[in-house]
Protein backbone atom coordinates (compact mmCIF):
# COMPACT_ATOMS: atom_id res chain seq x y z
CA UNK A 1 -4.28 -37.44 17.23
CA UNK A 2 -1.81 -40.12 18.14
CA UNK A 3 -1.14 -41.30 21.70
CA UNK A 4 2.60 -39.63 21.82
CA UNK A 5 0.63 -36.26 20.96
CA UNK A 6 -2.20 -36.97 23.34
CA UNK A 7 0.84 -37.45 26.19
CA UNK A 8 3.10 -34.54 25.20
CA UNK A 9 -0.36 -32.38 25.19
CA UNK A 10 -1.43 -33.46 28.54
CA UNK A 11 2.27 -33.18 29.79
CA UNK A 12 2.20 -29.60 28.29
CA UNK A 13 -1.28 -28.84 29.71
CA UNK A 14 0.15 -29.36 33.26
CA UNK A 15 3.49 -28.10 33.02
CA UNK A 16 5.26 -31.49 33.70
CA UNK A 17 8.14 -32.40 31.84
CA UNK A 18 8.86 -36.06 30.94
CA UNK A 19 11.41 -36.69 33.59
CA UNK A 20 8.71 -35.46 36.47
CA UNK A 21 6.50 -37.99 35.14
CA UNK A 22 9.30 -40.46 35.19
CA UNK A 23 10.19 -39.57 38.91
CA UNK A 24 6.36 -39.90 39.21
CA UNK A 25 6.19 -43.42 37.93
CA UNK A 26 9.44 -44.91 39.68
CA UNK A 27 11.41 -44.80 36.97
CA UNK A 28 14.94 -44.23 37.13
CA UNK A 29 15.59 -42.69 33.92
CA UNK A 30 13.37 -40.40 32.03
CA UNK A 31 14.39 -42.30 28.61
CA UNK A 32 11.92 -44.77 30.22
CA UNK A 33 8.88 -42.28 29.33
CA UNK A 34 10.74 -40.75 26.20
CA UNK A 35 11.08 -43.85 24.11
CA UNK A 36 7.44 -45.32 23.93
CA UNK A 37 6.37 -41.47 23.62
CA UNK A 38 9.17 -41.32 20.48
CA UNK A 39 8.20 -45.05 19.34
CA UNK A 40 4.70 -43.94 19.28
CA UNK A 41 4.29 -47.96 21.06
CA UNK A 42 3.06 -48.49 24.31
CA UNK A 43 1.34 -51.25 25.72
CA UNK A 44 -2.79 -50.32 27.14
CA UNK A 45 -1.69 -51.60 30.94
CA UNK A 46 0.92 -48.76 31.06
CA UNK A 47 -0.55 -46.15 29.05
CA UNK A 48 -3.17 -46.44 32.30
CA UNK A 49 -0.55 -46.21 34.75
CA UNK A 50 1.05 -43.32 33.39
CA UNK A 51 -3.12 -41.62 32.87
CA UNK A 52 -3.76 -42.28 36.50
CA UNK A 53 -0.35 -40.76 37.68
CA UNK A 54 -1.59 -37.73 35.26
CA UNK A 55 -4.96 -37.58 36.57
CA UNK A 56 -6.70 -38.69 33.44
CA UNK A 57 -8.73 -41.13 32.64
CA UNK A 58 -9.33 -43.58 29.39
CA UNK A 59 -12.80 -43.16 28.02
CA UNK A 60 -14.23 -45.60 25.54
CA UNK A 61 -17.50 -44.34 24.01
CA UNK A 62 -19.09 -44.16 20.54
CA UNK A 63 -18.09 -41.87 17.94
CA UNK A 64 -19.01 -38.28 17.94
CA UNK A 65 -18.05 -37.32 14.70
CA UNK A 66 -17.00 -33.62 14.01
CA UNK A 67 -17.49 -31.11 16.64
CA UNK A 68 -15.54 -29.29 19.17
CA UNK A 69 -14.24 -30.96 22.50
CA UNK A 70 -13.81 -29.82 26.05
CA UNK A 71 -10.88 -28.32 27.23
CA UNK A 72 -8.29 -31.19 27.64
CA UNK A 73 -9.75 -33.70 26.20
CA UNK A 74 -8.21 -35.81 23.24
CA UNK A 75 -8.90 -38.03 20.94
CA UNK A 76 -6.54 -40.63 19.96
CA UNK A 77 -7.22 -41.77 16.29
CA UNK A 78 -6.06 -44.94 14.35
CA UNK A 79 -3.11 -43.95 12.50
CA UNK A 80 -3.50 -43.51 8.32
CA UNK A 81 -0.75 -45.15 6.53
């Protein structure tokens, strides 16, 4: 999954739309969330900001290879080219 997936899903998951999140953040326009989610590129330091306003969480951990995950949880995957 890539990270603008991983958002829209959590954003989905709790019924917030990008410009709530946007309000959320301090932004003053919601294109401020919608362009790194549509350039699939945002930098690590706000991709936590924007997690923490969400109430998630960035876990690093080892692989678990196939399986099924909890519900709400996502894994963000290096993109194939």
């Amino acid at each position: 999954m890539r990270f603008r997936d991983a958002i829209k899903k959590v954003l989905k998951d709790k019924k917030i739309t990008q410009t709530a999140l946007a309000e959320k953040l301090g932004y003053s326009h919601q294109s401020a969330v919608a362009m790194p989610i549509m350039k699939d590129n945002i930098t690590l330091s706000v991709l936590l900001e924007w997690l923490d306003v969400l109430d998630y969480e960035l876990v690093i951990q080892p692989k678990r290879g196939a399986g099924k995950r909890k519900v709400g949880e996502y894994v963000i995957e290096k993109e194939e080219k």
